[in-house]
PDB file of N, CA and C in Angstrom:
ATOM      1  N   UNK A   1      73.570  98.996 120.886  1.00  0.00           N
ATOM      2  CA  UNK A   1      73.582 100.182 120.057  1.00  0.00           C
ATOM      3  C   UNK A   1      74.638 101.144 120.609  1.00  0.00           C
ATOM      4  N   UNK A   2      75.665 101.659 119.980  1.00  0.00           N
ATOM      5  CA  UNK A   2      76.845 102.463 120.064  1.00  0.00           C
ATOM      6  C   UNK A   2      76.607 104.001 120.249  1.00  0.00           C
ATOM      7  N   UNK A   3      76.523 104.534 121.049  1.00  0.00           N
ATOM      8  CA  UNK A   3      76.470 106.071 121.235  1.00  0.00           C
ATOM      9  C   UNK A   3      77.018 106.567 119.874  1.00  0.00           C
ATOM     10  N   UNK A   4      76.194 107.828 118.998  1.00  0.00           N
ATOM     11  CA  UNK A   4      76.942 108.262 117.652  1.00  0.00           C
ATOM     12  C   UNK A   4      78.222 108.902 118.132  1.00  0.00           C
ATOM     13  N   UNK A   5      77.884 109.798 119.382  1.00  0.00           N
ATOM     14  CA  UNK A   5      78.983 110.779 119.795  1.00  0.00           C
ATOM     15  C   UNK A   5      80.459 110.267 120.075  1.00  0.00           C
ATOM     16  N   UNK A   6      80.650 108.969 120.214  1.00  0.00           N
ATOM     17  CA  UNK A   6      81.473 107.796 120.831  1.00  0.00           C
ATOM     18  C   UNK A   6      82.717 108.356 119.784  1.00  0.00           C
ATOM     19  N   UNK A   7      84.202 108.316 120.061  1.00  0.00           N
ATOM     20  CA  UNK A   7      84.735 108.147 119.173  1.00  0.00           C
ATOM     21  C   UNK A   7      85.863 107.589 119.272  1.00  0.00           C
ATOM     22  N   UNK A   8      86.285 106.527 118.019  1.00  0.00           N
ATOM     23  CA  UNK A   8      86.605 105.251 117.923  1.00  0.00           C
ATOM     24  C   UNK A   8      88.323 105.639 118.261  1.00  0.00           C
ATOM     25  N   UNK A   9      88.867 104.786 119.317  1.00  0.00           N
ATOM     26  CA  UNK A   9      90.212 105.253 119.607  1.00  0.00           C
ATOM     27  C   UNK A   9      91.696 103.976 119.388  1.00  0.00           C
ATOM     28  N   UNK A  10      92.500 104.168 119.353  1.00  0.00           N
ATOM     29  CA  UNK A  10      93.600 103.065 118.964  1.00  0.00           C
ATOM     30  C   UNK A  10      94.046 103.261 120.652  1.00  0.00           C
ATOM     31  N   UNK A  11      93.967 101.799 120.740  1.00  0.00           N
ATOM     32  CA  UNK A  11      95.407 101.486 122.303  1.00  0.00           C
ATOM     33  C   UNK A  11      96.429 101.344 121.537  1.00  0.00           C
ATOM     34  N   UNK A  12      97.410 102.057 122.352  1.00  0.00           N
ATOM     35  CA  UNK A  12      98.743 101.857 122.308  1.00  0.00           C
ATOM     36  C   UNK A  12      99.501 102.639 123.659  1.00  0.00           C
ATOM     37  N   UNK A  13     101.160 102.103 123.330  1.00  0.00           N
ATOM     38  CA  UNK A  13     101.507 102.707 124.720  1.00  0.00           C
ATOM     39  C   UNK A  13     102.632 103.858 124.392  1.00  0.00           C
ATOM     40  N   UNK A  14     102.614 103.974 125.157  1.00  0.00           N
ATOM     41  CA  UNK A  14     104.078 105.597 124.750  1.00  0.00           C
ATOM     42  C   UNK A  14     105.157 105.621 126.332  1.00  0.00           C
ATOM     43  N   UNK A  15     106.249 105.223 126.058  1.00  0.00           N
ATOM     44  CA  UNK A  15     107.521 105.843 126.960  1.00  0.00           C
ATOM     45  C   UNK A  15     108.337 106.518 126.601  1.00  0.00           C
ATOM     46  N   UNK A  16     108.979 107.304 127.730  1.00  0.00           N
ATOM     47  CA  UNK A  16     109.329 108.213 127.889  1.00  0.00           C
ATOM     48  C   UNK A  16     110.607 108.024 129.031  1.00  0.00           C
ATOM     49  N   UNK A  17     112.104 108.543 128.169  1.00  0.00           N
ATOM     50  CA  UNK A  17     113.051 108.302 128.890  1.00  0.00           C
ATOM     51  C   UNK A  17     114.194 109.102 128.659  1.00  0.00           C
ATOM     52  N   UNK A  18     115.220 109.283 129.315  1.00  0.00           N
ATOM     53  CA  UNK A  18     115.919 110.427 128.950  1.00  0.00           C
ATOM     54  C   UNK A  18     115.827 111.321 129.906  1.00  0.00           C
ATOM     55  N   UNK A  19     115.099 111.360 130.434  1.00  0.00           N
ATOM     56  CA  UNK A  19     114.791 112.574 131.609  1.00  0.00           C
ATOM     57  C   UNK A  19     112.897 113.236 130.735  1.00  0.00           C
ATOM     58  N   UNK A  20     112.575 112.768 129.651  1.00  0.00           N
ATOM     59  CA  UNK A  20     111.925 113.089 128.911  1.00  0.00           C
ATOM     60  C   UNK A  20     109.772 112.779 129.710  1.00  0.00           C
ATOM     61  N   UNK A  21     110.697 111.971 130.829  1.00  0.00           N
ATOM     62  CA  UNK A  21     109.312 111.608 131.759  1.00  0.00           C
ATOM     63  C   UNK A  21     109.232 112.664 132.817  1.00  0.00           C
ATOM     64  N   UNK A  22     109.891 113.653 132.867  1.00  0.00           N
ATOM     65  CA  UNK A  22     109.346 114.339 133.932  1.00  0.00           C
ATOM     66  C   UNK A  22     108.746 115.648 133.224  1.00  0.00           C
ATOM     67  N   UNK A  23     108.639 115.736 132.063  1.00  0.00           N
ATOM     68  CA  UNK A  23     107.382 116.461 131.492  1.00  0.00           C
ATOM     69  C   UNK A  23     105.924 115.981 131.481  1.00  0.00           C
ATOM     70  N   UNK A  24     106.111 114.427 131.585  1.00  0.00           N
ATOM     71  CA  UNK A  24     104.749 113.806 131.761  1.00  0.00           C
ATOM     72  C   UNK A  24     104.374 113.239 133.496  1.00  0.00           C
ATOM     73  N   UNK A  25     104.666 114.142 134.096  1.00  0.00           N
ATOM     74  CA  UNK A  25     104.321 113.855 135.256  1.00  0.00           C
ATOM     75  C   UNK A  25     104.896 112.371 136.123  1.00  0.00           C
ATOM     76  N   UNK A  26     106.166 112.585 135.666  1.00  0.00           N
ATOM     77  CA  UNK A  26     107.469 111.801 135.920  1.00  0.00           C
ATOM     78  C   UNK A  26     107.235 109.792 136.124  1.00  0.00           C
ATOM     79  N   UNK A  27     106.121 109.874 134.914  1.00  0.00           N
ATOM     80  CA  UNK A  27     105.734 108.811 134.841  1.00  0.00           C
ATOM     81  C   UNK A  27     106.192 108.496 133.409  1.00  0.00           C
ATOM     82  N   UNK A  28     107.084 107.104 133.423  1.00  0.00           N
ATOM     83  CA  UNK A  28     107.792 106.817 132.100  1.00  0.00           C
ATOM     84  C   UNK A  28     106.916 105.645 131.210  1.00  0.00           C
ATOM     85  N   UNK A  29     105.956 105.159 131.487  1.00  0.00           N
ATOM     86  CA  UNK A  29     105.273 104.287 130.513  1.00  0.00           C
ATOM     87  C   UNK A  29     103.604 105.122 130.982  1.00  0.00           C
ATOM     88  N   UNK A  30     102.823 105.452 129.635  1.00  0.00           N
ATOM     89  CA  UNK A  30     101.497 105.815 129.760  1.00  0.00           C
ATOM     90  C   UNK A  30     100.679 104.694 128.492  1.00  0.00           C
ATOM     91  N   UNK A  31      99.186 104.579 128.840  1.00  0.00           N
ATOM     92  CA  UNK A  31      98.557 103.564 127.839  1.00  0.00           C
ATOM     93  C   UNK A  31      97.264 104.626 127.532  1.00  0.00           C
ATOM     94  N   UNK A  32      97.597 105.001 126.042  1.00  0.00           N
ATOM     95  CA  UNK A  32      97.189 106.018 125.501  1.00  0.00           C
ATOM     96  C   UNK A  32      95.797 105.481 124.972  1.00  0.00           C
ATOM     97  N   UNK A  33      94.364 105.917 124.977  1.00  0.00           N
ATOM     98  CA  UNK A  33      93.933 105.385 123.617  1.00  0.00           C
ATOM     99  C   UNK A  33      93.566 106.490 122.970  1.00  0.00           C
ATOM    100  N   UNK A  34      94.255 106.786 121.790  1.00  0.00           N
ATOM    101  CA  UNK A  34      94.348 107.757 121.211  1.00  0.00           C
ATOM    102  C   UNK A  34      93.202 107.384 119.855  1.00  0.00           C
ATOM    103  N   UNK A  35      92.478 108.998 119.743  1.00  0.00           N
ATOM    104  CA  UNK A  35      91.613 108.779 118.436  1.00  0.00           C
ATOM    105  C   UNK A  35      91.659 108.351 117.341  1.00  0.00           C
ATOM    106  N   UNK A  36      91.913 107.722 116.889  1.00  0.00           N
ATOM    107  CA  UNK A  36      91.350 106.600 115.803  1.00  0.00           C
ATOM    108  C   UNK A  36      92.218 107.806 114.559  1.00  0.00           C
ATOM    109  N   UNK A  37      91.191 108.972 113.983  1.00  0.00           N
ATOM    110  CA  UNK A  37      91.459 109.997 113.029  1.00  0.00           C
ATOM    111  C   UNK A  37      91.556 111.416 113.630  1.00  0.00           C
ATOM    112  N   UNK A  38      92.727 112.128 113.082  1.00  0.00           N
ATOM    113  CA  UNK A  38      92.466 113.581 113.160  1.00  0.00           C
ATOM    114  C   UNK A  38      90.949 113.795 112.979  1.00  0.00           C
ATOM    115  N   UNK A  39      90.887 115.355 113.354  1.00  0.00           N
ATOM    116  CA  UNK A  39      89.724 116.300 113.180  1.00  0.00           C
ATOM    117  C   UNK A  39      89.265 116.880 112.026  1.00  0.00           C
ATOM    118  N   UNK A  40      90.361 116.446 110.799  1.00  0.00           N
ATOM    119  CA  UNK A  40      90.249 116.308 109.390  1.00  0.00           C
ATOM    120  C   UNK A  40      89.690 115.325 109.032  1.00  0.00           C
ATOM    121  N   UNK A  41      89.600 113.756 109.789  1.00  0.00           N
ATOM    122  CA  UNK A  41      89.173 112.722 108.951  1.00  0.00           C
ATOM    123  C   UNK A  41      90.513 111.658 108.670  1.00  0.00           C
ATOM    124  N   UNK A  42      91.975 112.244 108.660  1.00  0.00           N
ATOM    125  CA  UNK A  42      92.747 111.527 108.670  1.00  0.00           C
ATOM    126  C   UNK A  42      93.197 111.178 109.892  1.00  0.00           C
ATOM    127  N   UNK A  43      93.887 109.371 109.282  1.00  0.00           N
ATOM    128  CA  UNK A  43      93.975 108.537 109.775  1.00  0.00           C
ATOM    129  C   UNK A  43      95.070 109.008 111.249  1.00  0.00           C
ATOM    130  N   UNK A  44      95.088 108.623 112.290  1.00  0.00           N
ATOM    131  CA  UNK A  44      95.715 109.356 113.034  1.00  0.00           C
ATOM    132  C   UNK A  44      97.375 108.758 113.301  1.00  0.00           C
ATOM    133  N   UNK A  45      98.722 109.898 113.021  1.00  0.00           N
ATOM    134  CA  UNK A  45      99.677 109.248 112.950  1.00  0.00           C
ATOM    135  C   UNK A  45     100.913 109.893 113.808  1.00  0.00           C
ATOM    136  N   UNK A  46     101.709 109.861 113.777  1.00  0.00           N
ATOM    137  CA  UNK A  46     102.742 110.315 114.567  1.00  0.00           C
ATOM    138  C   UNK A  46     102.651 111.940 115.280  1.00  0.00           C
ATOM    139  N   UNK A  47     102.810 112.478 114.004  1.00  0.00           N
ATOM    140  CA  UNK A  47     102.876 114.020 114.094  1.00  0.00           C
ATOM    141  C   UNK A  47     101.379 114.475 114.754  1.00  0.00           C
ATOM    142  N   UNK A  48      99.872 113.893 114.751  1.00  0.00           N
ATOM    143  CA  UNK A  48      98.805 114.090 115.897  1.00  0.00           C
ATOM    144  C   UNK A  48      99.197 113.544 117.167  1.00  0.00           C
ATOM    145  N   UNK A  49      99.851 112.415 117.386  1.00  0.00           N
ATOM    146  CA  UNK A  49      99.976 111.766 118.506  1.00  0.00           C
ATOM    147  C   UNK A  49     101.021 112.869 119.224  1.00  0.00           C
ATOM    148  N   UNK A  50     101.724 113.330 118.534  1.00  0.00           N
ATOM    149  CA  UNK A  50     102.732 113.949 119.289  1.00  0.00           C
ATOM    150  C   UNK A  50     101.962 115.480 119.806  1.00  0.00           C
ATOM    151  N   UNK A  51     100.995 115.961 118.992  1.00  0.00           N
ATOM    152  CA  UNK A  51      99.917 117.474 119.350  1.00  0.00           C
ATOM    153  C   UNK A  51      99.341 117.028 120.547  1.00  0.00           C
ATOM    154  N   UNK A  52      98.166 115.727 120.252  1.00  0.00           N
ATOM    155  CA  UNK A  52      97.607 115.350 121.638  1.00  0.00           C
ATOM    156  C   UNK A  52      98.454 114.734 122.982  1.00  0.00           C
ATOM    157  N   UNK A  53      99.882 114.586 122.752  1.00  0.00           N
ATOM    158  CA  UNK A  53     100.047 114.324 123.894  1.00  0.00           C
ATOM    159  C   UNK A  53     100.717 115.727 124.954  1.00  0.00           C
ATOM    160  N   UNK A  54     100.893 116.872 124.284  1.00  0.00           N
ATOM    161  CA  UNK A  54     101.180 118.041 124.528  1.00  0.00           C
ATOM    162  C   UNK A  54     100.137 118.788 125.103  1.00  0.00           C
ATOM    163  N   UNK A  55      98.979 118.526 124.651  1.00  0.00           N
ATOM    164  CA  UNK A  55      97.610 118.785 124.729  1.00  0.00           C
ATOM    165  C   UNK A  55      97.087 118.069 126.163  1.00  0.00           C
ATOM    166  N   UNK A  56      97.318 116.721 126.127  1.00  0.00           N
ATOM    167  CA  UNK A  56      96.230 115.711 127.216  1.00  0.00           C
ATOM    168  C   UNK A  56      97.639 114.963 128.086  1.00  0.00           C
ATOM    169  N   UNK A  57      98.549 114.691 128.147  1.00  0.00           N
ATOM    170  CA  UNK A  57      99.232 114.314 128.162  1.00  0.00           C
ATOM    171  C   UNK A  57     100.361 115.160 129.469  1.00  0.00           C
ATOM    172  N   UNK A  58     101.024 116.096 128.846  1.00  0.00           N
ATOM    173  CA  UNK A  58     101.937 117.250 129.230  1.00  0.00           C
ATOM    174  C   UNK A  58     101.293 117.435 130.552  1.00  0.00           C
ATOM    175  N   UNK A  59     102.458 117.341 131.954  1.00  0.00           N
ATOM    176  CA  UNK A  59     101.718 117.893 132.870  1.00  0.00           C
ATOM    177  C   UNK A  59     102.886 119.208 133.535  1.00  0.00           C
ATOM    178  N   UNK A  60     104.089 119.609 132.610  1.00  0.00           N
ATOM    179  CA  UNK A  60     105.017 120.484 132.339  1.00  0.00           C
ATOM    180  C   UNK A  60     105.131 121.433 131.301  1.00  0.00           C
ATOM    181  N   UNK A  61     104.622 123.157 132.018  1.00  0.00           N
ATOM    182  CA  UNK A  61     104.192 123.840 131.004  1.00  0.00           C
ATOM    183  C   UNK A  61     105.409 124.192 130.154  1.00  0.00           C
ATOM    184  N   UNK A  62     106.568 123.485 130.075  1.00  0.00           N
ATOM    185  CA  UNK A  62     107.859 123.832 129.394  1.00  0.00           C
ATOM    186  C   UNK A  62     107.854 122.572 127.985  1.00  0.00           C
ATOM    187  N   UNK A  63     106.594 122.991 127.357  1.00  0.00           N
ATOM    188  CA  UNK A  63     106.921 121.896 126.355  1.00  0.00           C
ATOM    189  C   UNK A  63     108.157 122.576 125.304  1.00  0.00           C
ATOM    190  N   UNK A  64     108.579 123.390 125.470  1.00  0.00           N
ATOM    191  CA  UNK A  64     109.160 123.590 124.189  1.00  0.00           C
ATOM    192  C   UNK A  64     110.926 122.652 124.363  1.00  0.00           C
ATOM    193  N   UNK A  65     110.716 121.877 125.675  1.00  0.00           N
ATOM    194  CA  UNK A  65     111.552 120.784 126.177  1.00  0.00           C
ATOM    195  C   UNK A  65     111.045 119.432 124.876  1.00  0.00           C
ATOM    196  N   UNK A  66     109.969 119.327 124.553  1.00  0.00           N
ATOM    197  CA  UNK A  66     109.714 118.274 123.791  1.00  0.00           C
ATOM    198  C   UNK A  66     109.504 118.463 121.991  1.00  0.00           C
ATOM    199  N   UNK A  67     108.763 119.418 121.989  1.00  0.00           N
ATOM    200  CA  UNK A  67     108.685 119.993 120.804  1.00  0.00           C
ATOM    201  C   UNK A  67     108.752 121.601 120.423  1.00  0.00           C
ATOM    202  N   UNK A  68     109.056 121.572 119.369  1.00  0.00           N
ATOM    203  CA  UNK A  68     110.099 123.113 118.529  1.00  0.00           C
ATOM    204  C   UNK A  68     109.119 122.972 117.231  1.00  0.00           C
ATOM    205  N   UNK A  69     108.687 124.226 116.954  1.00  0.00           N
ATOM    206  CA  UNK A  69     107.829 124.812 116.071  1.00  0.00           C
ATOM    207  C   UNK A  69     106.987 123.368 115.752  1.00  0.00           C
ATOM    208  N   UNK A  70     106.554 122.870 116.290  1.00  0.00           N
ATOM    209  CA  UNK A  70     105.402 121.770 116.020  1.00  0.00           C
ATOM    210  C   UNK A  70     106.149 120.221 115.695  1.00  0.00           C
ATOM    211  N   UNK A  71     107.005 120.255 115.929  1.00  0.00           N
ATOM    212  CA  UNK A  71     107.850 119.300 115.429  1.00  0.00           C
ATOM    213  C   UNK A  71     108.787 118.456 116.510  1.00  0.00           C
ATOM    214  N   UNK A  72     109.006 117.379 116.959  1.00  0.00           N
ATOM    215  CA  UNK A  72     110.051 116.688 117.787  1.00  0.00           C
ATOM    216  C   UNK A  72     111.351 117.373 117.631  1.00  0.00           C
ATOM    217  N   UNK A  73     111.745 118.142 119.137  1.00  0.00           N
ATOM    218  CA  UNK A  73     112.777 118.699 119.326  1.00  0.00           C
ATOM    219  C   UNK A  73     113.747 117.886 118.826  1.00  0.00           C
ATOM    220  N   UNK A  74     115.123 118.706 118.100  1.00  0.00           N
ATOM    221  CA  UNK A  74     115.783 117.663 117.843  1.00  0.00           C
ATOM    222  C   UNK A  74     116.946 117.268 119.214  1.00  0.00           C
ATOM    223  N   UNK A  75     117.430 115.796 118.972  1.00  0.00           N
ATOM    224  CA  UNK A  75     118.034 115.208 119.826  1.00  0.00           C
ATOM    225  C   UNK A  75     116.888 114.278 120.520  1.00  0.00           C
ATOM    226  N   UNK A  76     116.033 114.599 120.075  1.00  0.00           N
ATOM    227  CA  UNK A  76     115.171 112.936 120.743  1.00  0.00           C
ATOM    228  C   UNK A  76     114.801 112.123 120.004  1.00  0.00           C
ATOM    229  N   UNK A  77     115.200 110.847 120.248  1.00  0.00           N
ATOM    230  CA  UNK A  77     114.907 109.530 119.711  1.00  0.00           C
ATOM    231  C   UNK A  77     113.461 109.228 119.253  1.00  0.00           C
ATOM    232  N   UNK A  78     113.370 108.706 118.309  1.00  0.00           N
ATOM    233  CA  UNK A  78     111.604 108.236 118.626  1.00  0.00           C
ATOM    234  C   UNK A  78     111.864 107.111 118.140  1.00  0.00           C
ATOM    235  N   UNK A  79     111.338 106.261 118.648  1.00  0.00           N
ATOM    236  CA  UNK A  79     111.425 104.625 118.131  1.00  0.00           C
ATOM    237  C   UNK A  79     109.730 104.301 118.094  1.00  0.00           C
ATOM    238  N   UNK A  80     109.514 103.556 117.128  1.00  0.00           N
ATOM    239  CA  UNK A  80     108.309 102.640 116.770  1.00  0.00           C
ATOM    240  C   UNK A  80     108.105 101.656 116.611  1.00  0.00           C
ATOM    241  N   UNK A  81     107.939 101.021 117.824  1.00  0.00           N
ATOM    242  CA  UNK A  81     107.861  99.321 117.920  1.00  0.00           C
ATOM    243  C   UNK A  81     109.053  98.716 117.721  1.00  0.00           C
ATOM    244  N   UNK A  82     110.390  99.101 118.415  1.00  0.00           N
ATOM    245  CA  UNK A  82     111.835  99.293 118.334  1.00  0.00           C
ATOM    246  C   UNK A  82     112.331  99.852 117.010  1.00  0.00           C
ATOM    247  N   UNK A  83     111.998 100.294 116.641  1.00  0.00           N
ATOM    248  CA  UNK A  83     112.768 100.673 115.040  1.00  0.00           C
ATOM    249  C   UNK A  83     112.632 102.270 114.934  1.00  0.00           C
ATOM    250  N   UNK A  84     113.797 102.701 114.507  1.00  0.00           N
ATOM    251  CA  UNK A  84     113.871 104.265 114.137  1.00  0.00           C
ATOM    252  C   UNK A  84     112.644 104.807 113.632  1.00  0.00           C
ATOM    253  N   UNK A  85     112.169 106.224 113.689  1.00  0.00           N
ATOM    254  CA  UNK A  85     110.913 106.181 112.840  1.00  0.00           C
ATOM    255  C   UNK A  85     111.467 107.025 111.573  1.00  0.00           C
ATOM    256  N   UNK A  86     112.590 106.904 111.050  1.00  0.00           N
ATOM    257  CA  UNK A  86     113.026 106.986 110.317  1.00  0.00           C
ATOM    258  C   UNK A  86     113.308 106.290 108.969  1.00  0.00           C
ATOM    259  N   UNK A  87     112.682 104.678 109.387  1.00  0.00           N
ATOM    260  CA  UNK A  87     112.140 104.105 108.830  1.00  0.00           C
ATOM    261  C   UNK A  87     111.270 103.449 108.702  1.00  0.00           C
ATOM    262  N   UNK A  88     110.544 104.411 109.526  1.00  0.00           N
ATOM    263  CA  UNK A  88     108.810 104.186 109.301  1.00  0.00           C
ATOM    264  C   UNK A  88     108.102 105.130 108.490  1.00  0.00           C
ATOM    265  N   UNK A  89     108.898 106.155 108.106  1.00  0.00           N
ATOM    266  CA  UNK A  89     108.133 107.724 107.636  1.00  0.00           C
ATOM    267  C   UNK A  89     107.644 108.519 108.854  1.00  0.00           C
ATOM    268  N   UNK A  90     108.949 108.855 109.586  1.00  0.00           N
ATOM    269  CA  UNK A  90     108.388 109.537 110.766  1.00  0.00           C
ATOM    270  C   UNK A  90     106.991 110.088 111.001  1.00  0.00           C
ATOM    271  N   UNK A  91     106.937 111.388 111.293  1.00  0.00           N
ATOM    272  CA  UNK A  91     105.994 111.757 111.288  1.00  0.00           C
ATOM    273  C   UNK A  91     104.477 111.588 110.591  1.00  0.00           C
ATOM    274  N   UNK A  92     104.398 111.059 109.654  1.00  0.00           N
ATOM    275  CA  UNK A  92     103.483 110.777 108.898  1.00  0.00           C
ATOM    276  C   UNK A  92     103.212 109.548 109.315  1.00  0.00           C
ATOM    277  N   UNK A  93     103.572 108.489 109.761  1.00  0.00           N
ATOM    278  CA  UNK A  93     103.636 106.976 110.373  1.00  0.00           C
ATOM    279  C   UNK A  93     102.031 107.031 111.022  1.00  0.00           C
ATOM    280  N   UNK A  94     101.438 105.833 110.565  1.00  0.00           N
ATOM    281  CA  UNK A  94     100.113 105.754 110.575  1.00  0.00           C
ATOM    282  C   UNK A  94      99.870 105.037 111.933  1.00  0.00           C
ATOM    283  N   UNK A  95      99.151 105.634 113.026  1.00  0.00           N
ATOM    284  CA  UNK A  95      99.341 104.475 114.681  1.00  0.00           C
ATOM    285  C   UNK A  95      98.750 103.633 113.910  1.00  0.00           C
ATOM    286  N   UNK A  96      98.653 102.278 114.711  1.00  0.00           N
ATOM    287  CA  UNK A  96      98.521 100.823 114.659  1.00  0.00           C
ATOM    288  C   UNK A  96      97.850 100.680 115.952  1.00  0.00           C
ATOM    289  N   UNK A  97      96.797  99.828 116.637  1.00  0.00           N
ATOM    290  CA  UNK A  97      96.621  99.583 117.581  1.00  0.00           C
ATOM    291  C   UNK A  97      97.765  98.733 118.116  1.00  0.00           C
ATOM    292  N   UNK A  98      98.341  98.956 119.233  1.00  0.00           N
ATOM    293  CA  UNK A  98      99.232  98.059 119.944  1.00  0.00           C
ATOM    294  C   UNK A  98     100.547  98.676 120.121  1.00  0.00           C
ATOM    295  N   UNK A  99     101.046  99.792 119.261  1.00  0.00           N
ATOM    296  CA  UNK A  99     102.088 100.052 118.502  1.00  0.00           C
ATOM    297  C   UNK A  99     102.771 100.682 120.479  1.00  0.00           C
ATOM    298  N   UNK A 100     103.840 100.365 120.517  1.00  0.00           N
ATOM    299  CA  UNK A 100     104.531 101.020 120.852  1.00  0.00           C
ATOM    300  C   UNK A 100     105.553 102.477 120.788  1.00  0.00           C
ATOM    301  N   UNK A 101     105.116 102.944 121.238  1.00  0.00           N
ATOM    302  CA  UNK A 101     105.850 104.499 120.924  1.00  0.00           C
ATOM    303  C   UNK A 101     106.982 104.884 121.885  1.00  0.00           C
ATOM    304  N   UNK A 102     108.623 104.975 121.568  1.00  0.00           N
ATOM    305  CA  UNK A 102     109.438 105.712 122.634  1.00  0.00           C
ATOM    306  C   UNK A 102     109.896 106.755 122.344  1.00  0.00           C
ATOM    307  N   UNK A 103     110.156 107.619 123.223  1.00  0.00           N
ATOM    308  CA  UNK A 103     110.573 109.079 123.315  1.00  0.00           C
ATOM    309  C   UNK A 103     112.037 109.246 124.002  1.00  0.00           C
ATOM    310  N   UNK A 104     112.771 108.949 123.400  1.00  0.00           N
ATOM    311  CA  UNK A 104     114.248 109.184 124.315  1.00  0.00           C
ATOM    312  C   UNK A 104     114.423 110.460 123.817  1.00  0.00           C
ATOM    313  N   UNK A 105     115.244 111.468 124.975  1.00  0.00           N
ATOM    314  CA  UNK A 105     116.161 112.518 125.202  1.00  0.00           C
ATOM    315  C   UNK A 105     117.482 112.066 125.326  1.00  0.00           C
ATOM    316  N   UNK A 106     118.357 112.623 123.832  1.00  0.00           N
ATOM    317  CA  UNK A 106     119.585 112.319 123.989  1.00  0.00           C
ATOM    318  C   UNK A 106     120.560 113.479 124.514  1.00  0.00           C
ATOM    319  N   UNK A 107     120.107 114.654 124.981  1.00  0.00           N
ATOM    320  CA  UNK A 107     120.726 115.574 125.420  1.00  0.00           C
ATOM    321  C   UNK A 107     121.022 115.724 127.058  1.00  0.00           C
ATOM    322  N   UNK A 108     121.635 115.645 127.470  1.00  0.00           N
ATOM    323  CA  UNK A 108     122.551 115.856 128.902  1.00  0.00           C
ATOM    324  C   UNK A 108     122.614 117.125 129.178  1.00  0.00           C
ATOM    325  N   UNK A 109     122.198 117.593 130.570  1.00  0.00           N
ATOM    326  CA  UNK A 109     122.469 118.955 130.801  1.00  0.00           C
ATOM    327  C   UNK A 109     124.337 118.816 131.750  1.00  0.00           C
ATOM    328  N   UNK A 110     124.710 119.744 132.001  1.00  0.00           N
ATOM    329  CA  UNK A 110     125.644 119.708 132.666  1.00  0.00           C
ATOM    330  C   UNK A 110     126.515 120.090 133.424  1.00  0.00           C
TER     331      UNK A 110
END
């Protein structure tokens, strides 16, 4: 019998490269299991994954290094299971259990 309170989560993994791992506690591969659905009921997809990892995740109070008004700073890559998520429907992109998630920083300081 399943605890009701239990709630149902997707594995997947998320890296981080670019210099983009030393916001996460300069660790470049993490194995997320992220909730299943938003706190709405929807299905949980890019644009939550990217709140909770700011949230649970972030161990650098300079997120505005990763995200800008709620949104993936621009100049970072996001790939989904190697492929742009540009043609996945970025943000809206529904996780998958298994799915791979990358975070490249294409910006150079100098």
């Amino acid at each position: 019998m399943s605890d009701a309170t239990e709630v149902a989560t997707i594995p997947i993994t998320v890296d981080f490269s670019g210099g983009l791992e030393m916001l996460f506690d300069n660790q470049r591969r993490h194995s997320v299991a992220l909730p299943a659905a938003q706190t709405s009921g929807k299905p949980a997809n890019i644009a939550f994954l990217i709140d909770y990892l700011c949230k649970n995740l972030m161990k650098d109070p300079r997120s505005d290094l990763f995200v800008l008004d709620g949104h993936i700073r621009p100049g970072i890559l996001v790939l989904i299971n190697d492929a742009d998520w540009e043609l996945e429907g970025e943000e809206a992109y529904e996780i998958q259990p298994r799915d791979n998630i990358l975070f490249v920083s294409t910006l150079h300081g100098g």
